[in-house]
Every structure is written in structure tokens, then in C-alpha cells.
C-alpha atoms as a PDB file:
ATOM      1  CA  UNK A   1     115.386  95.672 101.475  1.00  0.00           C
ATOM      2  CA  UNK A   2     112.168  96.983 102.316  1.00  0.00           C
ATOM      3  CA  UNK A   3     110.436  94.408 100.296  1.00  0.00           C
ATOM      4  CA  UNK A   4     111.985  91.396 102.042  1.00  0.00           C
ATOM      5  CA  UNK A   5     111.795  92.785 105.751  1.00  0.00           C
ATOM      6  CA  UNK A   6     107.837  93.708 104.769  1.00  0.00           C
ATOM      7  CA  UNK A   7     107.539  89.994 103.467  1.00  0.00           C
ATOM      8  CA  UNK A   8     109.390  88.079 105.950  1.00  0.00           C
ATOM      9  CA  UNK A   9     107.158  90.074 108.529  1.00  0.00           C
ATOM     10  CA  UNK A  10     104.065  89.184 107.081  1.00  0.00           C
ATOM     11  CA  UNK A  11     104.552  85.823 105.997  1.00  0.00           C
ATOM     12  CA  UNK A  12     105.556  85.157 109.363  1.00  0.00           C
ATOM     13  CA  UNK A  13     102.039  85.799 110.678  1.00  0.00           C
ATOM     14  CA  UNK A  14     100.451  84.157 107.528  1.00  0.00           C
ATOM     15  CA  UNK A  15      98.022  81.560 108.640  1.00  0.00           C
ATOM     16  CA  UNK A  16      94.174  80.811 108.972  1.00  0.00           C
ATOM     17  CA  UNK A  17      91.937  78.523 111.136  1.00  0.00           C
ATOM     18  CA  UNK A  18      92.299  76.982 114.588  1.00  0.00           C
ATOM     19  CA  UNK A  19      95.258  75.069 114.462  1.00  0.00           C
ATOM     20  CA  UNK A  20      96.420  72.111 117.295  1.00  0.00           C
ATOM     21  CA  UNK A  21      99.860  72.867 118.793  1.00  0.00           C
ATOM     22  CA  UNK A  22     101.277  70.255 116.932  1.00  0.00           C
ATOM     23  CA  UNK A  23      99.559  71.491 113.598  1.00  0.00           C
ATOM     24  CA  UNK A  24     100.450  75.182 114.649  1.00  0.00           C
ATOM     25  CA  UNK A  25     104.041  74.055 115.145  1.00  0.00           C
ATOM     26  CA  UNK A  26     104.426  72.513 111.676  1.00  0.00           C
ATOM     27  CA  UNK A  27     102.682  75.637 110.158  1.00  0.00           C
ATOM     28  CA  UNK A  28     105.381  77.808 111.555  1.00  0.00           C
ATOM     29  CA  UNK A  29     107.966  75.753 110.467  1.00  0.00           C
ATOM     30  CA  UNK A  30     107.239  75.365 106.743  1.00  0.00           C
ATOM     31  CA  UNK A  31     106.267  79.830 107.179  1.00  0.00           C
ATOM     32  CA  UNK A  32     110.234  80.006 108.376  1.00  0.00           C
ATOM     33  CA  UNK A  33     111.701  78.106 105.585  1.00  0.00           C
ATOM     34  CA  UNK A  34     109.056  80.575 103.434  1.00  0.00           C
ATOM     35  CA  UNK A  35     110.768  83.291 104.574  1.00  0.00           C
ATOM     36  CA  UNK A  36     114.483  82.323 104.333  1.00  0.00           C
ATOM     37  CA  UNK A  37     113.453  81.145 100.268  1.00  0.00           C
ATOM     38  CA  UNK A  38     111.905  84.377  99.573  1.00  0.00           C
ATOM     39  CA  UNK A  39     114.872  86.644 101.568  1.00  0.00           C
ATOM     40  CA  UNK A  40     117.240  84.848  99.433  1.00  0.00           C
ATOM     41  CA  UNK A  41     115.923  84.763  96.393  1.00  0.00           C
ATOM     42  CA  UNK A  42     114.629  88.507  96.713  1.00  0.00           C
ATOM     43  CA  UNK A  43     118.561  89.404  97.229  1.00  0.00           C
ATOM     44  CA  UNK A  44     119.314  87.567  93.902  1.00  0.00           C
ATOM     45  CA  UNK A  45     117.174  90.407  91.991  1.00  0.00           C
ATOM     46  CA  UNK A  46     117.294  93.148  94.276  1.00  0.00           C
ATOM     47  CA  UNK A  47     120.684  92.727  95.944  1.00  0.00           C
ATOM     48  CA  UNK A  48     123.172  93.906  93.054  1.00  0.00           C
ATOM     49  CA  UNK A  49     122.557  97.586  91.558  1.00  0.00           C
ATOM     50  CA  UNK A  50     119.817  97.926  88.651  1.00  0.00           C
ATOM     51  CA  UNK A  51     122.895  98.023  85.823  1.00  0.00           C
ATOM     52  CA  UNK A  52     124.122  94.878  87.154  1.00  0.00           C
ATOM     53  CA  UNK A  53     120.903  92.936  87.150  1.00  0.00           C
ATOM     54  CA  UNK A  54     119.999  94.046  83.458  1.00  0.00           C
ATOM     55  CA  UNK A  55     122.914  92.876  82.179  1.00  0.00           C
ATOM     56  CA  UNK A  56     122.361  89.488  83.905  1.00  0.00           C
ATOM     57  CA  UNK A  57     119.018  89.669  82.279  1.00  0.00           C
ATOM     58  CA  UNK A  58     120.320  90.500  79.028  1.00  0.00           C
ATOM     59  CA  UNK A  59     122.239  87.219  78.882  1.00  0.00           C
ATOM     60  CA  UNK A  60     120.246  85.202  80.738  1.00  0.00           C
ATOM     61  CA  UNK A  61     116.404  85.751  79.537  1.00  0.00           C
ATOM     62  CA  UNK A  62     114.926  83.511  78.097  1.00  0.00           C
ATOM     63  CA  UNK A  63     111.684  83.402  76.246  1.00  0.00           C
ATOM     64  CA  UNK A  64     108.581  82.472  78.893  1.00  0.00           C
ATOM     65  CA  UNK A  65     105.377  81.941  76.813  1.00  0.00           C
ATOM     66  CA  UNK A  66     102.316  83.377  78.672  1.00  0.00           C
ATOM     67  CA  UNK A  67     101.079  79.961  78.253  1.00  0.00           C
ATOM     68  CA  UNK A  68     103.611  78.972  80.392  1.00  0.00           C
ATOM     69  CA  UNK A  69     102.653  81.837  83.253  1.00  0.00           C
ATOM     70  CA  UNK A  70      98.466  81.267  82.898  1.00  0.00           C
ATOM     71  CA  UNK A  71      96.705  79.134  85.085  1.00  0.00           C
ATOM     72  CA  UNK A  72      94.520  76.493  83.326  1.00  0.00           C
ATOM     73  CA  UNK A  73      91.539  74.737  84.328  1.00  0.00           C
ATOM     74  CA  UNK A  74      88.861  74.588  87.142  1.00  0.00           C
ATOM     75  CA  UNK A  75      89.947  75.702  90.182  1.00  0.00           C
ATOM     76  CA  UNK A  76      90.248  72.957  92.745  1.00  0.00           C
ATOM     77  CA  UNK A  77      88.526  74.357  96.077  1.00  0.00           C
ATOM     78  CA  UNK A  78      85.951  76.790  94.576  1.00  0.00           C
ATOM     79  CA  UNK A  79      85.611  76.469  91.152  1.00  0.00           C
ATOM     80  CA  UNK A  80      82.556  74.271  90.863  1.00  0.00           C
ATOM     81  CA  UNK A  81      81.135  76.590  93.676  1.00  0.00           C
ATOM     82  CA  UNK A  82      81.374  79.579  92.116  1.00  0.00           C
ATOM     83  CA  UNK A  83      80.785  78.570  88.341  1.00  0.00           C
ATOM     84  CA  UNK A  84      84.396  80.212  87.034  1.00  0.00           C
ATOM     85  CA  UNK A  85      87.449  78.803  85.193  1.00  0.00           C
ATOM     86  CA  UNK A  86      91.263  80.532  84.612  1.00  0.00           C
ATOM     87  CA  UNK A  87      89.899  79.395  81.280  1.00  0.00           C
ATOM     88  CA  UNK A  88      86.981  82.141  81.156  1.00  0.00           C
ATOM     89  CA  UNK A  89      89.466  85.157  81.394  1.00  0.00           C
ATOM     90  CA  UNK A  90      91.747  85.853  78.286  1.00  0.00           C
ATOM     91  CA  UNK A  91      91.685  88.486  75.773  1.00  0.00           C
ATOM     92  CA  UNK A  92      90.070  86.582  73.202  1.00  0.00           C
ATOM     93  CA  UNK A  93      86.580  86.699  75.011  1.00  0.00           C
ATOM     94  CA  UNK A  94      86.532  90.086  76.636  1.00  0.00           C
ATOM     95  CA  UNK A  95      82.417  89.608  77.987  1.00  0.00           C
ATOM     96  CA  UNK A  96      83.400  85.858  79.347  1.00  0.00           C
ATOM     97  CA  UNK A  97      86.086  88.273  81.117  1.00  0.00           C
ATOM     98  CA  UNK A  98      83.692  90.079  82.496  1.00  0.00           C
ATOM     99  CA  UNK A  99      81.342  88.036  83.645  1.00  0.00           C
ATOM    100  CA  UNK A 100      83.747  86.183  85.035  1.00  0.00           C
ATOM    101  CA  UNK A 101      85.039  88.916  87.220  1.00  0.00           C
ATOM    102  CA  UNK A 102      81.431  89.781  88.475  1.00  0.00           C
ATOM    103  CA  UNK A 103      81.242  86.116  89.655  1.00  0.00           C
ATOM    104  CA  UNK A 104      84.194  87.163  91.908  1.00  0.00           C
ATOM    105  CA  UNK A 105      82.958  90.697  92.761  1.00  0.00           C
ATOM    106  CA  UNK A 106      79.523  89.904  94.061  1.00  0.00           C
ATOM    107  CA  UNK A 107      81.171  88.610  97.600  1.00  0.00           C
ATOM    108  CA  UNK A 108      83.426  92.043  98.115  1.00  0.00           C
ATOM    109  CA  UNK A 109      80.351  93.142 100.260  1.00  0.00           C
ATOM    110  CA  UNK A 110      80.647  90.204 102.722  1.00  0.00           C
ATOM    111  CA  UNK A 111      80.497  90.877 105.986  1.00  0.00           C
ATOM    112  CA  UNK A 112      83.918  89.733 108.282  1.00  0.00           C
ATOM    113  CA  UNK A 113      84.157  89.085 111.685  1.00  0.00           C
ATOM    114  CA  UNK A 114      87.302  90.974 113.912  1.00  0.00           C
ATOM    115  CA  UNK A 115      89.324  87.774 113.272  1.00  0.00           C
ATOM    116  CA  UNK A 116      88.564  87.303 109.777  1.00  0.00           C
ATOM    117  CA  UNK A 117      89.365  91.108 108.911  1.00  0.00           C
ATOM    118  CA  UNK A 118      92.657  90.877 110.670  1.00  0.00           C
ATOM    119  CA  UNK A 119      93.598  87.986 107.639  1.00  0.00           C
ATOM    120  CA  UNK A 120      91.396  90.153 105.330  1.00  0.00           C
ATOM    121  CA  UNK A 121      93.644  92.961 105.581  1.00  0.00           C
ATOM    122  CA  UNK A 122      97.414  91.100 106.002  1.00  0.00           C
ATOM    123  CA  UNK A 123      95.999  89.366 102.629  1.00  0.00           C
ATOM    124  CA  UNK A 124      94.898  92.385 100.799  1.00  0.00           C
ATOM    125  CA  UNK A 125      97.611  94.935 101.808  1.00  0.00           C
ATOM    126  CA  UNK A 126      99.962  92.178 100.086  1.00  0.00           C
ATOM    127  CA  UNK A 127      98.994  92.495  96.422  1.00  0.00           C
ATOM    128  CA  UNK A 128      97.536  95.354  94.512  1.00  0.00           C
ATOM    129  CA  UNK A 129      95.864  96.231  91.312  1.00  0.00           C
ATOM    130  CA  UNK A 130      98.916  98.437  90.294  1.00  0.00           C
ATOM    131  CA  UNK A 131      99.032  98.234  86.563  1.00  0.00           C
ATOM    132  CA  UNK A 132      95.240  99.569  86.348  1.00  0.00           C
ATOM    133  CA  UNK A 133      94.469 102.047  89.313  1.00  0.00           C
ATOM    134  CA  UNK A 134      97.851 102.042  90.394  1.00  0.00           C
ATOM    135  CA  UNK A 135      97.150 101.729  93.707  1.00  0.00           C
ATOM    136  CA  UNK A 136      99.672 100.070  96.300  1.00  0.00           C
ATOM    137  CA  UNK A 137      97.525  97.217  98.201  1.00  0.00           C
ATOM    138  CA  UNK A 138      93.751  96.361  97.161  1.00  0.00           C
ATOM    139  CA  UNK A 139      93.026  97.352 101.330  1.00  0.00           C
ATOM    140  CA  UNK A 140      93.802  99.949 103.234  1.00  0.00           C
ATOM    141  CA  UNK A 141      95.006  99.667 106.752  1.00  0.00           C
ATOM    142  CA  UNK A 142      91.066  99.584 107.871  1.00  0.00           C
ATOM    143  CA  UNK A 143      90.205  97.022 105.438  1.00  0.00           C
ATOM    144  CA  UNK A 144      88.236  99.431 103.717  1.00  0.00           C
ATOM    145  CA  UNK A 145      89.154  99.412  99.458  1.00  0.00           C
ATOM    146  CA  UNK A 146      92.008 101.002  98.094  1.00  0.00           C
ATOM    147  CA  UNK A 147      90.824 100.485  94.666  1.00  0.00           C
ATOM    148  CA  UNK A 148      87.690 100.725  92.820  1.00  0.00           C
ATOM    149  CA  UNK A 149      88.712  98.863  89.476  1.00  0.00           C
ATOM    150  CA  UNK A 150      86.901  95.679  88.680  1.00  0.00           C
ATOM    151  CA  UNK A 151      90.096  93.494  88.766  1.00  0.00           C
ATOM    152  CA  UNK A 152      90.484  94.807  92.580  1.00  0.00           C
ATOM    153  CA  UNK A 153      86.865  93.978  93.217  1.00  0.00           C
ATOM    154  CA  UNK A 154      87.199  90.563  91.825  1.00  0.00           C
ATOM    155  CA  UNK A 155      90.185  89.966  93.580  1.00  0.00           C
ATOM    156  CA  UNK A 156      88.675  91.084  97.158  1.00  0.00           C
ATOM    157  CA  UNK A 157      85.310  89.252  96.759  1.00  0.00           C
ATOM    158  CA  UNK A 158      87.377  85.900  95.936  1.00  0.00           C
ATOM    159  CA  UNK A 159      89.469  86.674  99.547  1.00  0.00           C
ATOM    160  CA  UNK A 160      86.377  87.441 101.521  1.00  0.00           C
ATOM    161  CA  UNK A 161      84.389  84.247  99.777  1.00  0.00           C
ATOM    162  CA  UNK A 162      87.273  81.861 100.553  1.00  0.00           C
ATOM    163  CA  UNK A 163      88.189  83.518 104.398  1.00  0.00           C
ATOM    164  CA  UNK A 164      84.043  82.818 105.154  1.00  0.00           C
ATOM    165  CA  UNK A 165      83.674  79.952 103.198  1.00  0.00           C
ATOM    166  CA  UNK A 166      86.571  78.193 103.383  1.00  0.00           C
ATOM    167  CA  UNK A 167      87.946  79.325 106.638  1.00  0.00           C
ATOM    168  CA  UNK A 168      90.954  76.520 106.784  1.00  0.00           C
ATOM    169  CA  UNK A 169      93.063  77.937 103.604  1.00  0.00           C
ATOM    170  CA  UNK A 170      95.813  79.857 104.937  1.00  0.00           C
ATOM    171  CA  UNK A 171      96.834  83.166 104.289  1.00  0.00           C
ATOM    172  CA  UNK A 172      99.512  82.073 101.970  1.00  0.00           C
ATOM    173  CA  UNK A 173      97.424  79.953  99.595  1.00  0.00           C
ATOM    174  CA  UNK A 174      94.186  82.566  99.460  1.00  0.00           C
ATOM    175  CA  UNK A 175      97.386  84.953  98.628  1.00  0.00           C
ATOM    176  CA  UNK A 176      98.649  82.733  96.104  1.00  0.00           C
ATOM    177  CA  UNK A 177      95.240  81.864  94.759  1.00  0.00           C
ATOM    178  CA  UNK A 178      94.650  85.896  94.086  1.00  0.00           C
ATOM    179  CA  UNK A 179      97.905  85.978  92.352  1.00  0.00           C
ATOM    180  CA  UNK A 180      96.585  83.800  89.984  1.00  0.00           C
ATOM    181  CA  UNK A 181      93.838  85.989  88.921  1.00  0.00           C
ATOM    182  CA  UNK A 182      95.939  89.042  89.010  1.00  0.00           C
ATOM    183  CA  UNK A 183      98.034  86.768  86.450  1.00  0.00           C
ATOM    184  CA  UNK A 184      95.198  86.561  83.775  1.00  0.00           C
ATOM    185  CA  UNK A 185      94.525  89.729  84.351  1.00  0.00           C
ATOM    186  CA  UNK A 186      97.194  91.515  82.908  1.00  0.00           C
ATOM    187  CA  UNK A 187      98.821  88.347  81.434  1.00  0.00           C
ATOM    188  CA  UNK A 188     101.351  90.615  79.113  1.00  0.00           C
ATOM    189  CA  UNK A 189     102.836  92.134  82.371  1.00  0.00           C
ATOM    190  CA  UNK A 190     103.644  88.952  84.044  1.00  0.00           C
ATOM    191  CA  UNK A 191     105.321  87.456  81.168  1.00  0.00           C
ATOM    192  CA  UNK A 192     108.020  89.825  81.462  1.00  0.00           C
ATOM    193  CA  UNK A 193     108.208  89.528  85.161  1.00  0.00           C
ATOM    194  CA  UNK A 194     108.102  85.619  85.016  1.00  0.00           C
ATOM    195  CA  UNK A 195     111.490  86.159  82.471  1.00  0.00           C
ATOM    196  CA  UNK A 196     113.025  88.392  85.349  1.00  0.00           C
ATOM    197  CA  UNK A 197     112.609  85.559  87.873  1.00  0.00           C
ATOM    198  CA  UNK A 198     113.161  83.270  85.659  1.00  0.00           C
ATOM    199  CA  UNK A 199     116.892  84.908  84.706  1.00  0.00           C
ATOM    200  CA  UNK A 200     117.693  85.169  88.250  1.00  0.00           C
ATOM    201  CA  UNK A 201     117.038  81.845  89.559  1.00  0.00           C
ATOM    202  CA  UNK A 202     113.021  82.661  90.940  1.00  0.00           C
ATOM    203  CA  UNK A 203     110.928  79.802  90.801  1.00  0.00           C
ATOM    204  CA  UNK A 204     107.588  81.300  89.890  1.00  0.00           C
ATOM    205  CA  UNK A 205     106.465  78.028  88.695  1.00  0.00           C
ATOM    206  CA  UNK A 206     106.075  76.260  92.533  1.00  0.00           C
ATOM    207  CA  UNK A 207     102.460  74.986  93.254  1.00  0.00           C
ATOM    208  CA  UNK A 208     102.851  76.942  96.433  1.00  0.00           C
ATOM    209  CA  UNK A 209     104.456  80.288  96.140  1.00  0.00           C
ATOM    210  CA  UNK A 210     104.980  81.102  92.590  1.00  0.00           C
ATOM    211  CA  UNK A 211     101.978  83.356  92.219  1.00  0.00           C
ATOM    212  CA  UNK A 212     103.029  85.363  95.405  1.00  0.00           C
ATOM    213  CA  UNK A 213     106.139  85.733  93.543  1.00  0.00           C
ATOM    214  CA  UNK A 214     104.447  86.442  90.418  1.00  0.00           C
ATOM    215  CA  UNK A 215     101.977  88.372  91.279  1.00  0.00           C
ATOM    216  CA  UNK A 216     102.449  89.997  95.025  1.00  0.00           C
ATOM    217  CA  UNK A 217     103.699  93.520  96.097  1.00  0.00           C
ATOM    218  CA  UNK A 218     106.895  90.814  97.293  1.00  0.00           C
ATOM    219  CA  UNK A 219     108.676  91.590  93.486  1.00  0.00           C
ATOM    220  CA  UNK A 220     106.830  94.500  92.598  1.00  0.00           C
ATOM    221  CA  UNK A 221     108.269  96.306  89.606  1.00  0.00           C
ATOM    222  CA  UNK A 222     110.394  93.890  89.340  1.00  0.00           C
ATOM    223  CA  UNK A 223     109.357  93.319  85.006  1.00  0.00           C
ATOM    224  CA  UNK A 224     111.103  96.649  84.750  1.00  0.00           C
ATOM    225  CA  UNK A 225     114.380  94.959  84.438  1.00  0.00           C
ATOM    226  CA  UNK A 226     113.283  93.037  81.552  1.00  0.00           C
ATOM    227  CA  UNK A 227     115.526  94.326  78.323  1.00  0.00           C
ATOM    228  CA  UNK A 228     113.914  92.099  75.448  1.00  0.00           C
ATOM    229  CA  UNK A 229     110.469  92.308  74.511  1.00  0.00           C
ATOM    230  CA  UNK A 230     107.239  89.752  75.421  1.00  0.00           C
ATOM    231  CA  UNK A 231     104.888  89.432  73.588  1.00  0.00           C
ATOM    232  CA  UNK A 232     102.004  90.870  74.864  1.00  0.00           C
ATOM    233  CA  UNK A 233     103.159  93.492  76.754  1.00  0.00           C
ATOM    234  CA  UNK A 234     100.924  95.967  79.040  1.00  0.00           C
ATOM    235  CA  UNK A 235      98.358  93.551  78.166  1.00  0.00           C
ATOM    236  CA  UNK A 236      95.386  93.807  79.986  1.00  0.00           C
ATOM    237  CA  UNK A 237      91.984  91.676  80.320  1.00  0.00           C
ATOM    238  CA  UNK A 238      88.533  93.703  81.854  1.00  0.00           C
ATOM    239  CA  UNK A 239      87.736  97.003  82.410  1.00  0.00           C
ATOM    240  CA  UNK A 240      89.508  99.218  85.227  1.00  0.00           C
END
């Protein structure tokens, strides 16, 4: 499918910082069993016709509490840095929400280098703010935005912050890392998706990936197939 061969070409160059031959070795290594895990499990949803994968659905859902898709807590590299908490976005306090997302937003206008815009843009053209703006990437092929919504600004400025700041975090976990944002987001959304995965064998809880499967253009519309309702919905935290 197009959404595996895109993945399994851009994973492939996923990676960040100067690496030793040995190190850069490794990195490749654990990228190529990436890639086989997420062709695989990207046939299990996409590789039978749309009836066939409802109906698997229909007997196989089962009920995913958004608590169990949220991520909690500080987070680890940059949370204390940057003064924000998965805790601070939710629909219950739409101005912690906010404020939260300006915390993010205030590094979009950081300046990149050539070698930090190359990761800038295999990053951003790898999730989008879809369910607001609708757009397909938060980047365009120049790196310049795609989308002018707050959650895309928040999401970008976190990217930039982290490729400057935190240069050694590969591609894959700054990736995975905006997924998790996206995530609280529009936490109604994801629910349904995570019940998709969840039906066809998608491990959207792993430390590593599971926001890139989550959250990433790699299962895009993939909460489509979802026959039985979540609570929450087209739930959706900030302003577009």
C-alpha cells in the first residue's frame, strides 16, 4: 500500500545525531526490524477489503478507555525544561490547554540549520493536524507550515525545540513524542483508532512506536473502520 511503502521509506532514513559505525550499524538494524513490524501489521488492517475488516472489528472491538490511550505525567527529556505536563491538556481545563500549547508554539520560529531541516521536514511531513485544518503533513516539502492551527504550531515548535536542543533523539522518538500530543489533542479520535489496532492485532501501547501508530499519517483514517461507538468521539482539546 501506499502507506507502508511511504513508511518503510521513511523510517528507513529515520535517525538523528552523529552516530559511530558501530552505533550507526545497530541504529539501522533495530530501523529494519521497524519496518518489517509496521509492513506487517499495516497489511493486517489494510490488506483485506474495507467489508472484511469491519466485520473483524465488529467481533473483535473491544472497549479502549481514553485513559488507556492518554499519556500521563511529566515528560522525561523536556518536561521540566519547558514547564508542561500530558496532564495540563484535557478537556476539563480548556485555558491550562492553551497555555500549554503556547509553551510548545513559542519555538516554531527557531531557526534550523540544512541538516537539521532535512530531519525537520522527514519528521513533520509524517504526521498532520488532519482532524482540525485537515491538512496532510504539518510541513510542506520546503519545511515551510502546512497548517496554521494551534495544535500544528505546538506540535512543530516541540520538533524544532527537541532537533536544537536535544540533537541526539532520533527521528523516530521526536515522531513518537509528537504523537503523543496529537493524542491529547483530539483524545475522542484516537480512542476509536486505538480499538481498530487494537481489533487487529496493532500494538499501540509499545513505549517505542505506539504513538507513530496512533497518531502518524502511517494508519491514517484508519478509526473509520470502527463500528461501535467511543466515548468521546470527534473530541477535541484547543482552538484550531
Amino acid at each position: 500500500m501506499e502507506h507502508e511503502k511511504y513508511h518503510a521509506e521513511e523510517h528507513d532514513d529515520m535517525k538523528g545525531g552523529k552516530k559511530s559505525n558501530t552505533e550507526t550499524t545497530v541504529q539501522y538494524v533495530i530501523i529494519a526490524v521497524l519496518v518489517i513490524l509496521l509492513i506487517y501489521s499495516g497489511v493486517k488492517i489494510y490488506g483485506a477489503g474495507s467489508s472484511s475488516i469491519s466485520g473483524n472489528v465488529a467481533m473483535d472491538l473491544g472497549t479502549v478507555s481514553a485513559l488507556d490511550v492518554l499519556p500521563k505525567g511529566t515528560p522525561a527529556v523536556y518536561g521540566k525544561e519547558l514547564g508542561v505536563s500530558y496532564n495540563d491538556v484535557s478537556v476539563s481545563n480548556p485555558q491550562l490547554a492553551d497555555a500549554t500549547m503556547q509553551k510548545l508554539a513559542k519555538y516554531e520560529d527557531m531557526q534550523l540549520n540544512s541538516a537539521q531541516m532535512e530531519r525537520y521536514i522527514r519528521i513533520g511531513s509524517s504526521i498532520a493536524c488532519e482532524y482540525c485544518c485537515g491538512a496532510q503533513t504539518l510541513v510542506f516539502e520546503n519545511g515551510e507550515r502546512a497548517c496554521g492551527c494551534a495544535h500544528s504550531y505546538a506540535m512543530r515548535g516541540l520538533a524544532k525545540y527537541l532537533l536544537t536542543k536535544h540533537p541526539d533523539i532520533s527521528d523516530i522518538e521526536i515522531l513518537n513524542e509528537l504523537g503523543k500530543w496529537k493524542v491529547l489533542f483530539f483524545p475522542g479520535v484516537h480512542e476509536q483508532k486505538a480499538e481498530v489496532l487494537k481489533a487487529n492485532g496493532i500494538d499501540y501501547t509499545n513505549q517505542t512506536v505506539g504513538y507513530i501508530y496512533l497518531a502518524s499519517n502511517i494508519y491514517r483514517g484508519a478509526e473509520n473502520q470502527a463500528t461501535a461507538s467511543s466515548s468521546g468521539g470527534s473530541q477535541m482539546v484547543g482552538g484550531c
